[in-house]
N, C-alpha and C. Protein backbone atom coordinates (compact mmCIF):
# COMPACT_ATOMS: atom_id res chain seq x y z
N UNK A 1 112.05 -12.44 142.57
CA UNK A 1 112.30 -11.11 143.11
C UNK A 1 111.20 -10.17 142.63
N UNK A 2 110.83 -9.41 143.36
CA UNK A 2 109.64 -8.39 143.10
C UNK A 2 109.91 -7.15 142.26
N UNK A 3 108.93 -6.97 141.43
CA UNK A 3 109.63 -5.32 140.19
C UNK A 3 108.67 -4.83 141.08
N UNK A 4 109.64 -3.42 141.36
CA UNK A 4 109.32 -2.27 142.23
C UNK A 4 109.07 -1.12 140.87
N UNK A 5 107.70 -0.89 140.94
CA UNK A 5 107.52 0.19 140.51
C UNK A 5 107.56 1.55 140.81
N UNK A 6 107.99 2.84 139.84
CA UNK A 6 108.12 4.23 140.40
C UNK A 6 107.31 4.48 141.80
N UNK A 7 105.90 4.49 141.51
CA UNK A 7 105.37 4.52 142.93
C UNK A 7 106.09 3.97 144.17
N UNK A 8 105.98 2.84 144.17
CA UNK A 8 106.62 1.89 145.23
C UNK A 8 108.16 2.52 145.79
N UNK A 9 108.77 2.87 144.86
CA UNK A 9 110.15 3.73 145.17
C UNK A 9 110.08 4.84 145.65
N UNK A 10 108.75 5.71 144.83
CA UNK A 10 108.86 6.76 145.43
C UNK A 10 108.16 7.04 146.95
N UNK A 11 107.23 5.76 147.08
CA UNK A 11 106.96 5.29 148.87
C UNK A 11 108.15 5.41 149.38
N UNK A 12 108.76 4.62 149.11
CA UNK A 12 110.22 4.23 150.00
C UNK A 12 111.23 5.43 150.36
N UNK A 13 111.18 6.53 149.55
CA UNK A 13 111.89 7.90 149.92
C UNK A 13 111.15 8.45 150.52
N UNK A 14 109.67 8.28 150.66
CA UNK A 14 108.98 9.37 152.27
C UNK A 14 109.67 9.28 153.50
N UNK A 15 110.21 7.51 153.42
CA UNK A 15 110.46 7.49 154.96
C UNK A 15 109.14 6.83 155.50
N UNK A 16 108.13 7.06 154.78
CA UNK A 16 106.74 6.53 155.53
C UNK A 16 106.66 4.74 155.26
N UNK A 17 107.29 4.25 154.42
CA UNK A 17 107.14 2.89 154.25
C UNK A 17 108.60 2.59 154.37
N UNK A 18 108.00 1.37 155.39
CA UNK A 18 109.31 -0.28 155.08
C UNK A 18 108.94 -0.78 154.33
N UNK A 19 110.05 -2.25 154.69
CA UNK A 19 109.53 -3.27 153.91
C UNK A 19 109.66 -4.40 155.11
N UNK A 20 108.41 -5.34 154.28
CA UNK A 20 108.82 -6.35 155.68
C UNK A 20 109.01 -7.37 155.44
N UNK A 21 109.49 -8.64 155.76
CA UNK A 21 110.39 -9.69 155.81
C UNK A 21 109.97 -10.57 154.30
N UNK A 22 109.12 -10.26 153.88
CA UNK A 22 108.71 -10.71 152.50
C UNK A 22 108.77 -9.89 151.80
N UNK A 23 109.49 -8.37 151.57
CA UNK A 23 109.79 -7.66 150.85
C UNK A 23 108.64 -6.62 150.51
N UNK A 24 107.38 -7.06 150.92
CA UNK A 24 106.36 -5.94 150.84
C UNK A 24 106.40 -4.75 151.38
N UNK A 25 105.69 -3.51 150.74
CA UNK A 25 105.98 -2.40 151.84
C UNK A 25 105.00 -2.60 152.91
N UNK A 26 105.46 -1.84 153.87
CA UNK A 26 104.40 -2.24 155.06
C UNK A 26 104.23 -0.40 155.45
N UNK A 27 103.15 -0.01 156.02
CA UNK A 27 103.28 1.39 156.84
C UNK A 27 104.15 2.02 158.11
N UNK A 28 105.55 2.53 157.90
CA UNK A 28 105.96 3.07 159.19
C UNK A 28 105.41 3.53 160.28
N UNK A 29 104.50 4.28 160.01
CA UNK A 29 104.06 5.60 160.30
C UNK A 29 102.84 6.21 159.67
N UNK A 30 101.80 6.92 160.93
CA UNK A 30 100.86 7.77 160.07
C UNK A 30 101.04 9.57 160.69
N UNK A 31 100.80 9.91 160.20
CA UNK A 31 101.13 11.67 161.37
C UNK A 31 99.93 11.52 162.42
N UNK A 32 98.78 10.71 162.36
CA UNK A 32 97.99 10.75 163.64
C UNK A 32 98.03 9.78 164.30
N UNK A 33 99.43 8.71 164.68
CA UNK A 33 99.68 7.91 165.45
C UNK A 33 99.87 8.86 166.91
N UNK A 34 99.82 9.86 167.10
CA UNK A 34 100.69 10.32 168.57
C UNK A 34 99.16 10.30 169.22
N UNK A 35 97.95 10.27 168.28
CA UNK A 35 96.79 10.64 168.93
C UNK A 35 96.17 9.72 169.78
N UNK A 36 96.57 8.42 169.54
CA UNK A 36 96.03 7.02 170.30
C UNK A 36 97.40 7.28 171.26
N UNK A 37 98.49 7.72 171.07
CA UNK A 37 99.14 7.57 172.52
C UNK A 37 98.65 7.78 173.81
N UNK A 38 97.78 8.84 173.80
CA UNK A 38 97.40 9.27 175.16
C UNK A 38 96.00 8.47 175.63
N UNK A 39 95.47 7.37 174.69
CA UNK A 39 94.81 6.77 175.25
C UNK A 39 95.20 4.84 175.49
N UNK A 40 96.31 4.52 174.98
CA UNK A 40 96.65 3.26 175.61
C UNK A 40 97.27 3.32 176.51
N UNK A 41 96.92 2.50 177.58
CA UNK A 41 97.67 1.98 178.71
C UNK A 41 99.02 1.08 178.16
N UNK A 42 100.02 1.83 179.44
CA UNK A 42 101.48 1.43 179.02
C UNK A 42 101.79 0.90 180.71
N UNK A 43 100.45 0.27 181.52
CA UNK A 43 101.22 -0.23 182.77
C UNK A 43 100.98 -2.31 182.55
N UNK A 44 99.78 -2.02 181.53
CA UNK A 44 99.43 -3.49 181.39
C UNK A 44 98.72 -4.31 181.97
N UNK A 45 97.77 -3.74 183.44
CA UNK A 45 97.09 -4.16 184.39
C UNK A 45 95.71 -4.32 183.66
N UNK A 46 95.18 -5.66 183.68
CA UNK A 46 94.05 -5.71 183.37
C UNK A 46 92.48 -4.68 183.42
N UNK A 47 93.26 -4.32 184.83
CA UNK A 47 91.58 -3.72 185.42
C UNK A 47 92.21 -2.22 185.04
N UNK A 48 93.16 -1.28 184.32
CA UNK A 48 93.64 -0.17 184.26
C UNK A 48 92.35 0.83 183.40
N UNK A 49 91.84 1.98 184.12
CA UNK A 49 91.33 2.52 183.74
C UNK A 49 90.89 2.94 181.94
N UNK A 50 92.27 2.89 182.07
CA UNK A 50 92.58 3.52 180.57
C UNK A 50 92.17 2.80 179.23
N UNK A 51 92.16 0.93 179.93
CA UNK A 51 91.84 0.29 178.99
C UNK A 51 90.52 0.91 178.47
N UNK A 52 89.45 1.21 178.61
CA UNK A 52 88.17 1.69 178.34
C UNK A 52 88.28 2.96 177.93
N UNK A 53 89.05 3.29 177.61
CA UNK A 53 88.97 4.82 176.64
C UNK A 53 88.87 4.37 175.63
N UNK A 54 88.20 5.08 174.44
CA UNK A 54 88.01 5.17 172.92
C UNK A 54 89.66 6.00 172.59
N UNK A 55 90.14 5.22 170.89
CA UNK A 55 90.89 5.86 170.38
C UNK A 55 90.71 7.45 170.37
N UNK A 56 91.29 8.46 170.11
CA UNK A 56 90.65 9.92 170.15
C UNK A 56 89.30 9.96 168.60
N UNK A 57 89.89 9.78 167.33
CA UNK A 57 88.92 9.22 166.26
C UNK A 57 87.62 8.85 166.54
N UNK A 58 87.18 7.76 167.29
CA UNK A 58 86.46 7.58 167.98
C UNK A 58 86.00 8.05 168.37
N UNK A 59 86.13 8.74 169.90
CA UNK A 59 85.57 9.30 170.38
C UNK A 59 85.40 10.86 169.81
N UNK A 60 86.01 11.31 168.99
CA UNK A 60 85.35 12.20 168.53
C UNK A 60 84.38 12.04 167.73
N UNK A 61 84.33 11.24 166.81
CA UNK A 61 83.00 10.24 166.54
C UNK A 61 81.55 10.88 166.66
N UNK A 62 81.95 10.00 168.74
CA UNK A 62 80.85 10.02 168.79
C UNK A 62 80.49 10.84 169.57
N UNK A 63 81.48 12.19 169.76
CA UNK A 63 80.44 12.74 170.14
C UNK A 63 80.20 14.17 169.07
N UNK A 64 80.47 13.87 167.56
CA UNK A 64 79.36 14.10 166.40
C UNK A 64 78.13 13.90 166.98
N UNK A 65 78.43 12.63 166.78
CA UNK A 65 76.99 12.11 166.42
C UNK A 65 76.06 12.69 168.14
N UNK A 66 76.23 12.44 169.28
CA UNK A 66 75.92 12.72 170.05
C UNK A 66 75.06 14.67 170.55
N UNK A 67 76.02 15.28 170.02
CA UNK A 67 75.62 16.84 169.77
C UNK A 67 74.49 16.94 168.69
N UNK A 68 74.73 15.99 167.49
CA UNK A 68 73.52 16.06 166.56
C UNK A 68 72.71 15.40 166.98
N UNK A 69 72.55 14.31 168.25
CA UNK A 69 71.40 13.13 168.22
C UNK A 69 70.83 14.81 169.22
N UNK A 70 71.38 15.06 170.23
CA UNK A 70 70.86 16.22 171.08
C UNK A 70 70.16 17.15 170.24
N UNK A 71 70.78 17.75 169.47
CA UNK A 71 69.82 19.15 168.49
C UNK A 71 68.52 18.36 168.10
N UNK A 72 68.46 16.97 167.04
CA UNK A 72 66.99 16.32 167.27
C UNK A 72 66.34 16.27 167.91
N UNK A 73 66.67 15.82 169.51
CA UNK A 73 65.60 15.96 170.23
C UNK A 73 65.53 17.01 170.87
N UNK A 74 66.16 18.41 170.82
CA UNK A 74 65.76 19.61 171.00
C UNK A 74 66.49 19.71 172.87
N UNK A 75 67.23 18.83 172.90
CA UNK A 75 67.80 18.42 174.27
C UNK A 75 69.09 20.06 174.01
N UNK A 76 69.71 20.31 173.23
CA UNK A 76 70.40 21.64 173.29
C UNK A 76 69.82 22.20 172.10
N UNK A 77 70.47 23.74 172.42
CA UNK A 77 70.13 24.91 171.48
C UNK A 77 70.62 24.65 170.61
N UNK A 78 70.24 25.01 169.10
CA UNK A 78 70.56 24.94 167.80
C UNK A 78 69.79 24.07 166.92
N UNK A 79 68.53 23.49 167.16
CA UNK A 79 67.54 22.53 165.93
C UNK A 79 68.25 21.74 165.85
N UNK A 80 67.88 21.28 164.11
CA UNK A 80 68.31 20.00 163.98
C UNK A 80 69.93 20.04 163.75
N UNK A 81 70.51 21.00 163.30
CA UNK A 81 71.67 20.76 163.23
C UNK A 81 72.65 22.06 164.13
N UNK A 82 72.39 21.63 165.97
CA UNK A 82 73.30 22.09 166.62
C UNK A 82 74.66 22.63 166.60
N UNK A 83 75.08 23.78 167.01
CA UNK A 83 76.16 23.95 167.18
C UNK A 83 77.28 24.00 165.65
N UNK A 84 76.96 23.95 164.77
CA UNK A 84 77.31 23.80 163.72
C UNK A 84 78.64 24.16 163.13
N UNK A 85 79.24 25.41 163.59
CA UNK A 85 80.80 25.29 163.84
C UNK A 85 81.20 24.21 164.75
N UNK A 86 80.89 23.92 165.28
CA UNK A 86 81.71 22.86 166.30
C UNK A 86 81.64 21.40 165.69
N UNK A 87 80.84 21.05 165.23
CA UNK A 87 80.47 20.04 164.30
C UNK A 87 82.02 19.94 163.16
N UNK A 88 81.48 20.75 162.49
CA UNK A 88 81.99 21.00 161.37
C UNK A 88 83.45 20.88 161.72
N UNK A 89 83.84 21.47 162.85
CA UNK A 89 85.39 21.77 162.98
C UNK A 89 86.20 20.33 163.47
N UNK A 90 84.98 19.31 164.62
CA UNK A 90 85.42 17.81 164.83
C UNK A 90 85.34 17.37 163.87
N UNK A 91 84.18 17.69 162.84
CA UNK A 91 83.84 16.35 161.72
C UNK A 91 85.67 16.70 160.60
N UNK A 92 85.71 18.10 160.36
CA UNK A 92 87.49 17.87 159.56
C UNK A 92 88.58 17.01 160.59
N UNK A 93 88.68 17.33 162.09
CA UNK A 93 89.54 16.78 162.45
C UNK A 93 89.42 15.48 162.86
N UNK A 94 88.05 14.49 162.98
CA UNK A 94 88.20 13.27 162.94
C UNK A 94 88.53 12.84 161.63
N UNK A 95 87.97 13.38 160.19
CA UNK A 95 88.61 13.55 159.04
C UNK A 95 89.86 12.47 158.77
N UNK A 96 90.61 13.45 159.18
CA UNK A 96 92.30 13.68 158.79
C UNK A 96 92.47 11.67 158.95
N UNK A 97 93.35 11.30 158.22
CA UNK A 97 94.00 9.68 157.83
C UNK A 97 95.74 9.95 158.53
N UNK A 98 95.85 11.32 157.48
CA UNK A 98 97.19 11.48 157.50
C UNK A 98 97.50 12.34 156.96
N UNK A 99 98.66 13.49 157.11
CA UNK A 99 99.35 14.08 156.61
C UNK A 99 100.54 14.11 156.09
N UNK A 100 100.97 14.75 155.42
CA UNK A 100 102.39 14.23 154.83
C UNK A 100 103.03 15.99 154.09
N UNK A 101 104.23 16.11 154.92
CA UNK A 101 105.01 17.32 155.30
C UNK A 101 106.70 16.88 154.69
N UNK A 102 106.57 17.57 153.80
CA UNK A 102 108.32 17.35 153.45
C UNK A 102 108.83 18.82 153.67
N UNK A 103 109.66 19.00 154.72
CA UNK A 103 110.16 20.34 154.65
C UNK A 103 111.54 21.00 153.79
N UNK A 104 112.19 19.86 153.41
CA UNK A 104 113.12 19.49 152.72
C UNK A 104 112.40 19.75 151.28
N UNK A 105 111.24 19.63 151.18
CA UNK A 105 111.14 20.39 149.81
C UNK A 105 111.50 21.70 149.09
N UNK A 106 111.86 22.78 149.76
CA UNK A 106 112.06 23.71 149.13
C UNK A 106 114.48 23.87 149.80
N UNK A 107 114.41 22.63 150.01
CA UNK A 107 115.87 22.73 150.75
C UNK A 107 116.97 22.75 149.41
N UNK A 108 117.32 23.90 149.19
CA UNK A 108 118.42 24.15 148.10
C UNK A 108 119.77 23.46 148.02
N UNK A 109 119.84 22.85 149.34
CA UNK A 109 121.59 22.16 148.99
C UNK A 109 121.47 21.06 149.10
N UNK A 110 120.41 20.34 148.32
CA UNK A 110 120.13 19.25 148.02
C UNK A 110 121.27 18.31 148.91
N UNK A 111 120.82 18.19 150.14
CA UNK A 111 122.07 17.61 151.26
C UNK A 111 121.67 16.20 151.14
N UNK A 112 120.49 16.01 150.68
CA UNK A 112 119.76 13.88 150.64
C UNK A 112 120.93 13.54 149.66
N UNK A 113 121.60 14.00 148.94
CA UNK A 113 122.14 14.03 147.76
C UNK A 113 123.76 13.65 148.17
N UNK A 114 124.32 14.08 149.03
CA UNK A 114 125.58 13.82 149.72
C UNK A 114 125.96 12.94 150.73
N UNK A 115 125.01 12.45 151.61
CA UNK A 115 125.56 11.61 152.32
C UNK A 115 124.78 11.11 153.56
N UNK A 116 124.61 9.88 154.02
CA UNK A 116 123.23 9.01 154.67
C UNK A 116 123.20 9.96 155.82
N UNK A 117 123.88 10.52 156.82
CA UNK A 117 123.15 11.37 158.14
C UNK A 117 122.31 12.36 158.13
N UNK A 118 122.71 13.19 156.38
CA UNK A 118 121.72 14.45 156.19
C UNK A 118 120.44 13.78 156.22
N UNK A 119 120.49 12.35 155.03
CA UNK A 119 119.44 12.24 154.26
C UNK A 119 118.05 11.38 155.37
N UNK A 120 118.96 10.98 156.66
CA UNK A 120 118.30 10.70 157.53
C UNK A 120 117.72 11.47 158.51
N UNK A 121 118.36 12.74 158.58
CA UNK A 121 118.03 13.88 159.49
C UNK A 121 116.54 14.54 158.50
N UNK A 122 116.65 14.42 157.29
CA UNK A 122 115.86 14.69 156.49
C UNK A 122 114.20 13.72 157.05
N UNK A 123 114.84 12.74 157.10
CA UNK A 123 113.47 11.54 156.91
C UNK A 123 112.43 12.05 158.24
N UNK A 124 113.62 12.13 159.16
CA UNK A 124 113.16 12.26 160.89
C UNK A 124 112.47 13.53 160.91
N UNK A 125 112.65 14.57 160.10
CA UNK A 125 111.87 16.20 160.18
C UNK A 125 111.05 16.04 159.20
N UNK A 126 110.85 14.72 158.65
CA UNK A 126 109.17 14.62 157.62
C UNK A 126 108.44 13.76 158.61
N UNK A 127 108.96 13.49 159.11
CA UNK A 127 107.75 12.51 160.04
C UNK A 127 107.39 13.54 161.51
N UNK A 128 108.68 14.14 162.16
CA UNK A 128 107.76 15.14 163.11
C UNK A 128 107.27 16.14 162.44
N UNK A 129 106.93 16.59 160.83
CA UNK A 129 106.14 17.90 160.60
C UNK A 129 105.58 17.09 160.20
N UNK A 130 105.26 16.37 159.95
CA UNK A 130 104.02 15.51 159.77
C UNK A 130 102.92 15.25 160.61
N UNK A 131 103.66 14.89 161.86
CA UNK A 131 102.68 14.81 163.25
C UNK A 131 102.54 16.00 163.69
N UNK A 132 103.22 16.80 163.29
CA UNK A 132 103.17 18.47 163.95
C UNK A 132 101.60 19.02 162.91
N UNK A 133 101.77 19.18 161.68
CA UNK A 133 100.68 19.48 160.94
C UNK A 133 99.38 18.69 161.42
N UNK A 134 99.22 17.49 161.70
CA UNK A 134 98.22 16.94 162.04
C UNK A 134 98.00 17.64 162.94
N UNK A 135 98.49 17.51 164.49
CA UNK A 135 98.32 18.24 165.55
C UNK A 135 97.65 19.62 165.29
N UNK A 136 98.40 20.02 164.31
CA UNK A 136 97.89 21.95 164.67
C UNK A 136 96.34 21.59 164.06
N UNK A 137 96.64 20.80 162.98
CA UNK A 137 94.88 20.73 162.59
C UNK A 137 94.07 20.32 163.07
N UNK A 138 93.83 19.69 164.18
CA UNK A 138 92.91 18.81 165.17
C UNK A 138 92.48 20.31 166.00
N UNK A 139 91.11 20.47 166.40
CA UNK A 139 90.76 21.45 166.93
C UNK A 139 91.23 20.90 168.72
C-alpha cells in the first residue's frame, strides 16, 4: 500500500487530482483546458477542417515569434522588437500552465466540514474560478 504524504493529501482536497487504478495521482484538470476546446474537432471526419488548427498555446506561440521575426526584417513598424505591448501581453498569456482559485477560502461556515454536497459544491466552484481566472487573464 502506498504512504501518502501531506502534499499528496493536500493534492487530493483541490479537487485537481485523482487517483488512478494503481493508486497514483493522476491530473483532473488544468484551468486552461477550455482553451483547446475550441480547437478540437468533435465530428471525427478525417478531412474536418478543424483538424489543422494549432492548440490556442501554440498558436499564440507563434505568432510571438512571427510579429518579432517581422520587426527584424523591418516588414512592420516597431525595429527589432515590434509592437511590444502586444508581445508582452501574448508572451504572459501563452505563459499561464494553470491557475488555481479556491473561493471557499475566505468561506466562514466552514460547510467542507459538515457534509459531502457542500464539500462538493465547493470542489465544482474551484475548478470553474479556476478556468474563469485563466480566461480573464488571456488577452
Amino acid at each position: 500500500m502506498r504512504e501518502w504524504t501531506a502534499s499528496d493529501q493536500m493534492l487530493l482536497q483541490t479537487g485537481r487530482y485523482d487517483l488512478d487504478d494503481d493508486g497514483k495521482l493522476k491530473l483532473r484538470y488544468t484551468a486552461i483546458d477550455p482553451m483547446d476546446r475550441y480547437v478540437k474537432c468533435g465530428c471525427g471526419k478525417p478531412d474536418c477542417w478543424m483538424n489543422e488548427l494549432r492548440p490556442l498555446r501554440e498558436h499564440m506561440n507563434a505568432l510571438i515569434q512571427t510579429i518579432l521575426s517581422c520587426g527584424q526584417e523591418g516588414l512592420i513598424d516597431g525595429g527589432q522588437n515590434p509592437w511590444s505591448g502586444t508581445v508582452y501581453s501574448l508572451h504572459m498569456a501563452v505563459s499561464i500552465e494553470d491557475v488555481f482559485v479556491d473561493p471557499s477560502y475566505i468561506d466562514e461556515s466552514a460547510s467542507d466540514l459538515y457534509w459531502e454536497p457542500a464539500w462538493a459544491f465547493d470542489k465544482e466552484q474551484r475548478e470553474k474560478s479556476s478556468k474563469y481566472v485563466a480566461a480573464c487573464s488571456a488577452p
